[in-house]
Protein backbone atom coordinates (compact mmCIF):
# COMPACT_ATOMS: atom_id res chain seq x y z
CA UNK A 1 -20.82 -5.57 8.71
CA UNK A 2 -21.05 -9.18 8.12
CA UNK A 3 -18.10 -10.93 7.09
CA UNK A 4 -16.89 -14.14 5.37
CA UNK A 5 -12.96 -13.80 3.52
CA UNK A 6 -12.43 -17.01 2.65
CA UNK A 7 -11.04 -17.71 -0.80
CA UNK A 8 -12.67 -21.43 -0.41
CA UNK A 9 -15.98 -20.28 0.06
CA UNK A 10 -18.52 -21.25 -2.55
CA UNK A 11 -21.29 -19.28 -4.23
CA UNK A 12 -23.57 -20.57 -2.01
CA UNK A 13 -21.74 -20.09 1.10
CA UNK A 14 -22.02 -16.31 -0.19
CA UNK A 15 -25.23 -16.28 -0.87
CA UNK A 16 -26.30 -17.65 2.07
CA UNK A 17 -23.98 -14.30 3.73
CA UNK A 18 -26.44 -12.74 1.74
CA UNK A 19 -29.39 -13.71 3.02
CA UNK A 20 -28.32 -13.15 7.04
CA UNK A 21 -27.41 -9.73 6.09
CA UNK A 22 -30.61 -9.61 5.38
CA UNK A 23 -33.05 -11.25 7.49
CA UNK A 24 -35.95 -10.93 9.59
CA UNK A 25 -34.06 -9.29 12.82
CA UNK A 26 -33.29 -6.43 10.12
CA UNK A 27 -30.10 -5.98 8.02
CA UNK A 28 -26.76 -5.47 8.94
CA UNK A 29 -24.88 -2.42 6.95
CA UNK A 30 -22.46 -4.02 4.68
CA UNK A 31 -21.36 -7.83 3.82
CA UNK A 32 -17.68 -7.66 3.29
CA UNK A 33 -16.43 -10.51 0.91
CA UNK A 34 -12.98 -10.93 -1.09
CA UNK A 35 -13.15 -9.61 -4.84
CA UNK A 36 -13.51 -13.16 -6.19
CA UNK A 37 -17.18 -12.93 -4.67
CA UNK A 38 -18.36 -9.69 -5.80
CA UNK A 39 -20.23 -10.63 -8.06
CA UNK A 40 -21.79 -13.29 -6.52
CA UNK A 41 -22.77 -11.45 -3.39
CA UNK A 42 -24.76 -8.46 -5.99
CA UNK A 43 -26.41 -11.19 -7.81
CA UNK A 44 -27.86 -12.40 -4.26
CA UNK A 45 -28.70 -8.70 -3.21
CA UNK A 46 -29.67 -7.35 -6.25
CA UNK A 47 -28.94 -3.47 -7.58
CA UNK A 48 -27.72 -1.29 -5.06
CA UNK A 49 -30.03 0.65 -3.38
CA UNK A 50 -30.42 2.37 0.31
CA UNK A 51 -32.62 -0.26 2.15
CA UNK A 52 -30.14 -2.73 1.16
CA UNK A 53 -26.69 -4.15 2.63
CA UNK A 54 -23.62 -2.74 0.39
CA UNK A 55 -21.32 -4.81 -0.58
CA UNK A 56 -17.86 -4.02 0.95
CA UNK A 57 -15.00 -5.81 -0.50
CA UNK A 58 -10.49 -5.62 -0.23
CA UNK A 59 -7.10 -4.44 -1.78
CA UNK A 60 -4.31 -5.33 -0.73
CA UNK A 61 -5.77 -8.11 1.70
CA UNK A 62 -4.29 -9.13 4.21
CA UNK A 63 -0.78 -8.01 3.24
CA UNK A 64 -0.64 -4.57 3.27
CA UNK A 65 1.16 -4.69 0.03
CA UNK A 66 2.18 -1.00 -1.99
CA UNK A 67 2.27 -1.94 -5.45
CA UNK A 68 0.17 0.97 -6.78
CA UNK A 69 -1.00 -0.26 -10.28
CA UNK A 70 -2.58 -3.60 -9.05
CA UNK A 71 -4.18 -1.94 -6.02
CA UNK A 72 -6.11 0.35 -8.11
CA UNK A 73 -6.42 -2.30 -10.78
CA UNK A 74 -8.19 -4.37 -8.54
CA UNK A 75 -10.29 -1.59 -7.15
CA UNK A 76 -11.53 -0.53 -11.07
CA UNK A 77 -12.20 -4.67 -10.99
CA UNK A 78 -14.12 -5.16 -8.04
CA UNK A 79 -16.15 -1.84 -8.43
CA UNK A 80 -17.13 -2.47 -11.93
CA UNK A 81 -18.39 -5.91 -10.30
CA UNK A 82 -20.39 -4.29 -7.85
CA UNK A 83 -18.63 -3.38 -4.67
CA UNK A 84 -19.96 -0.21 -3.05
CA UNK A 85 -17.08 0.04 -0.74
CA UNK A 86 -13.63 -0.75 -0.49
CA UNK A 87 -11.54 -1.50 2.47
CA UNK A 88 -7.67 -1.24 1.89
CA UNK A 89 -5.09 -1.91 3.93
CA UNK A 90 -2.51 0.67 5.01
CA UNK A 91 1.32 -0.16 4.05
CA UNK A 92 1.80 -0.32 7.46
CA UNK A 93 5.52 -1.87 6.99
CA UNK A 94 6.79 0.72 4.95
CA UNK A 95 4.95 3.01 7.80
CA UNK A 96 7.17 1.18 10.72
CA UNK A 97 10.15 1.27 8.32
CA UNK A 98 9.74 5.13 8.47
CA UNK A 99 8.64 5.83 4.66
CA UNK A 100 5.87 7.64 4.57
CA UNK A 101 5.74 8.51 1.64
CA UNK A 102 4.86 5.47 -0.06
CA UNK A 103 2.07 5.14 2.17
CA UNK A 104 0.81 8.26 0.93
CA UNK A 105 1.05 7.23 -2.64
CA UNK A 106 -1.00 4.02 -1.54
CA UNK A 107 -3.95 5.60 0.00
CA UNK A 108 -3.96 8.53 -2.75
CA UNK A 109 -4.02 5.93 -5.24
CA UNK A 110 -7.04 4.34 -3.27
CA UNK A 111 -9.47 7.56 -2.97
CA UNK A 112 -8.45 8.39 -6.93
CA UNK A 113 -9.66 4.57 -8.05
CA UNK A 114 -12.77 4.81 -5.54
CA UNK A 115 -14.81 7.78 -6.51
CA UNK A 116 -17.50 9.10 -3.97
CA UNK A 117 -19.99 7.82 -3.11
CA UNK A 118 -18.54 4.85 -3.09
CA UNK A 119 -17.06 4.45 -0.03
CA UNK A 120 -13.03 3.84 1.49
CA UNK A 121 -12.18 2.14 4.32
CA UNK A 122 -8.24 2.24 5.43
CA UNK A 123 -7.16 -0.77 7.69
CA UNK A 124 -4.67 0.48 10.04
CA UNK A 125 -3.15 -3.06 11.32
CA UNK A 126 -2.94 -1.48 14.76
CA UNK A 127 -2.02 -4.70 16.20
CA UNK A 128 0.60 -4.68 14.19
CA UNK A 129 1.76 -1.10 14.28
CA UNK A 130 1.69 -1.31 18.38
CA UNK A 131 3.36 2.03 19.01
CA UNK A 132 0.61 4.69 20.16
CA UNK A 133 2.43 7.05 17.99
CA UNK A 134 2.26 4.89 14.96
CA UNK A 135 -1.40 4.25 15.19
CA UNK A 136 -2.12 8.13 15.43
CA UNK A 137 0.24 8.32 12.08
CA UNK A 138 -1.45 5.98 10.11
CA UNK A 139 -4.51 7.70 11.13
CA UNK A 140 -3.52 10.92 10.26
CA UNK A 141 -1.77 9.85 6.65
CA UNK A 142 -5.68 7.82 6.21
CA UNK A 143 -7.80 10.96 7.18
CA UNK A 144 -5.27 13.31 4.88
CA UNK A 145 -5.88 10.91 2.16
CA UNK A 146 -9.62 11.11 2.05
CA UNK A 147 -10.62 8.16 4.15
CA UNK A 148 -13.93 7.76 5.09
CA UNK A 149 -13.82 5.09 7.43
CA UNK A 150 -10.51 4.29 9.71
CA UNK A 151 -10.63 0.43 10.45
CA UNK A 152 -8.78 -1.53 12.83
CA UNK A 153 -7.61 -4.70 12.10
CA UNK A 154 -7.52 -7.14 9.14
CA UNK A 155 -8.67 -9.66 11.66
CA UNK A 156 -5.66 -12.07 10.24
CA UNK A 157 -3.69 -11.89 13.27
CA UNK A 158 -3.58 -11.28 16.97
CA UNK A 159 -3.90 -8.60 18.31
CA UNK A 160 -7.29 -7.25 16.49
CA UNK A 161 -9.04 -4.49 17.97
CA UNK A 162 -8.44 -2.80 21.24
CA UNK A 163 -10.09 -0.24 23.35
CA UNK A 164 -6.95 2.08 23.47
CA UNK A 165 -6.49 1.79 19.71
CA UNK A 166 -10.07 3.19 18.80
CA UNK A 167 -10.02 5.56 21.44
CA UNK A 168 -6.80 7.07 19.14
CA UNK A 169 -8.37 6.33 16.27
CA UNK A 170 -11.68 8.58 17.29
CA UNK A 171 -9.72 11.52 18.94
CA UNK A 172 -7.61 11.93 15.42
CA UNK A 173 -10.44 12.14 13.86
CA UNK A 174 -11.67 14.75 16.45
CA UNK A 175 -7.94 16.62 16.02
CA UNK A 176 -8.16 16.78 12.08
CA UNK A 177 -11.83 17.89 12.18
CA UNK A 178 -12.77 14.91 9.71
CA UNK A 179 -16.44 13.41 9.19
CA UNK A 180 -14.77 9.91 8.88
CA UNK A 181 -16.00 7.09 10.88
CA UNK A 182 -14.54 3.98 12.43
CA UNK A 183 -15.17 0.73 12.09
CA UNK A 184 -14.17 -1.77 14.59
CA UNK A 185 -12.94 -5.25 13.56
CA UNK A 186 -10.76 -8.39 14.78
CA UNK A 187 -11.63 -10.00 17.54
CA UNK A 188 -15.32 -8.21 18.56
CA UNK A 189 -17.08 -11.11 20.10
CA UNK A 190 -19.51 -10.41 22.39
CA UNK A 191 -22.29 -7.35 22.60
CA UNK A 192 -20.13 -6.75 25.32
CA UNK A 193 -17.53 -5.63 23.54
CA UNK A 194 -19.89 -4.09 21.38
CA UNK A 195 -21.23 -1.75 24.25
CA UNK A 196 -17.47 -0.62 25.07
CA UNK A 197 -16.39 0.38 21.56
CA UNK A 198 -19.92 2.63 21.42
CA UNK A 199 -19.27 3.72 24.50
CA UNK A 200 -15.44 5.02 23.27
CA UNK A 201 -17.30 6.52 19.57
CA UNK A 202 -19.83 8.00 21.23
CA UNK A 203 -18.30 9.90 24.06
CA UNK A 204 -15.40 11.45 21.18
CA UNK A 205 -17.42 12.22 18.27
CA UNK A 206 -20.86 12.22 19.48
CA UNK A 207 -24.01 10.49 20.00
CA UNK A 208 -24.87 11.10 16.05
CA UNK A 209 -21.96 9.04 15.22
CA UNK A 210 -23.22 5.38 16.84
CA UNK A 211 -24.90 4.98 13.35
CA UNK A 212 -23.72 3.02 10.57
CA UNK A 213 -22.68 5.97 8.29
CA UNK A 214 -20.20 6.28 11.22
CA UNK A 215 -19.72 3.44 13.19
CA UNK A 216 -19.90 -0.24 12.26
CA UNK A 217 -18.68 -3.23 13.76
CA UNK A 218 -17.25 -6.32 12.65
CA UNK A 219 -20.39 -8.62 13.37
CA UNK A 220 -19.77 -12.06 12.04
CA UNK A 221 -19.15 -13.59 15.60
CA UNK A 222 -22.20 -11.14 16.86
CA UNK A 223 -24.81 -12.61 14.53
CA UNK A 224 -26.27 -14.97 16.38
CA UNK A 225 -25.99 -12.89 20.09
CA UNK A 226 -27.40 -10.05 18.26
CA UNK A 227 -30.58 -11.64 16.94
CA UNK A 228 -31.08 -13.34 20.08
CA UNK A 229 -31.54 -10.07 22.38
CA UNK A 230 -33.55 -8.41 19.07
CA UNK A 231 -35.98 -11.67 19.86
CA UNK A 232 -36.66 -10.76 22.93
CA UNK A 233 -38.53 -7.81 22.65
CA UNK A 234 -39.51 -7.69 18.68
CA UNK A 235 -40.75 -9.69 15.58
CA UNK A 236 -39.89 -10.12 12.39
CA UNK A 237 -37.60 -6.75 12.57
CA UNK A 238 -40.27 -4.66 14.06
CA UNK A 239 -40.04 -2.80 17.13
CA UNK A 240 -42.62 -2.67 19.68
CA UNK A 241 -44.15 0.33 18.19
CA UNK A 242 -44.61 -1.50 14.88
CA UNK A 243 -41.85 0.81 13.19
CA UNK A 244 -39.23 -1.23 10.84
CA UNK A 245 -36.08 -1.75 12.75
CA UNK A 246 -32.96 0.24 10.99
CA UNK A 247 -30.09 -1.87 10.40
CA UNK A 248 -27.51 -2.62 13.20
């Protein structure tokens, strides 16, 4: 997923999102951009269809905030705009403050304002959660409530994503028996890192999953690195049998 949350940004600097989403290495799954730019980004990409990025967009971003009504006012907003998916963020204070229950309310809330098949994504803030055993709760309340991605990290503050945390994020999936997938953001930089984190999806829920309807990765800092190494061996986002490259 390609990335730019910046209230500042301009119409152009979306656009522009737009295009490297979709460019000659191939296209990357998603561009995720606040609700402001919603519209914007589906005038640049045009009507929704399969061969083309979705447009992911937030709730309750960066915050993590639990006031019901304007989460899923916002939702109804952004998907009447355009948005295909929908990445909200987990009350994970109320979760360290030991209510439940209001996260609950959030994330049911979420799934009821974004039908299928649009698509929800649940940040967990596991930097900010810490506690092993509070990660694996928030990703147990997110796969109870329908999720169908977990996500790490707003990316607003240190510390983003982290081997351990996916690894518990992929084995509750395993434990519930959910289809969700995970998608790995804050602080992936390098293909490195890349490598690892499909390395730690793969070996828990299977080779299938290291695909974009089950893993995706926070590219923006990967662009450029990714496109590189695709140079090497192909052109114009063909492979060296002459077959389209998917998107990555």
């Amino acid at each position: 997923d390609l990335t730019l949350l910046d209230a500042a940004a301009t119409a152009a600097d979306v656009t522009a999102l737009c295009q490297a989403a979709n460019g000659p290495a191939g296209r990357t799954a998603a561009v995720c951009v606040l609700p402001l730019h919603v519209a914007t980004a589906r005038a640049a990409l045009g009507p929704s269809a399969p061969e083309m990025p979705r447009i992911a967009t937030t709730a309750n971003f960066p915050a993590g905030t639990d006031c019901v009504e304007t989460i899923t006012a916002d939702i109804r907003a952004a998907l009447a705009a355009g948005a295909d998916e929908i990445d909200v963020v987990l009350p994970w204070r109320a979760l360290l403050a030991g209510d439940a229950a209001t996260v609950t309310g959030v994330l049911a809330a979420a799934r009821a304002a974004t039908p299928r098949p649009r698509v929800l994504k649940v940040i967990l803030e596991t930097g900010a959660l810490g506690d092993p055993a509070m990660i694996d709760r928030a990703a147990r309340l997110a796969l109870a409530a329908g999720a169908d991605f977990l996500k790490t990290s707003t990316g607003k503050g240190p510390p983003g994503a982290t081997p351990e945390a996916v690894a518990q994020m992929a084995d509750a999936i395993v434990d519930t028996g959910s289809t969700a997938g995970i998608k790995v953001s804050g602080g992936v930089r390098t293909l490195a890192d890349v490598a690892t984190y499909a390395a730690i999806v793969g070996a828990r829920l299977g080779p299938a999953s290291l695909a974009p309807t089950r893993l995706r990765i926070g590219a923006s800092a990967l662009l450029g690195a990714i496109t590189a190494v695709l140079g090497q061996d192909t052109h114009a986002g063909v492979d060296a049998g002459g077959t389209p490259r998917p998107g990555y």
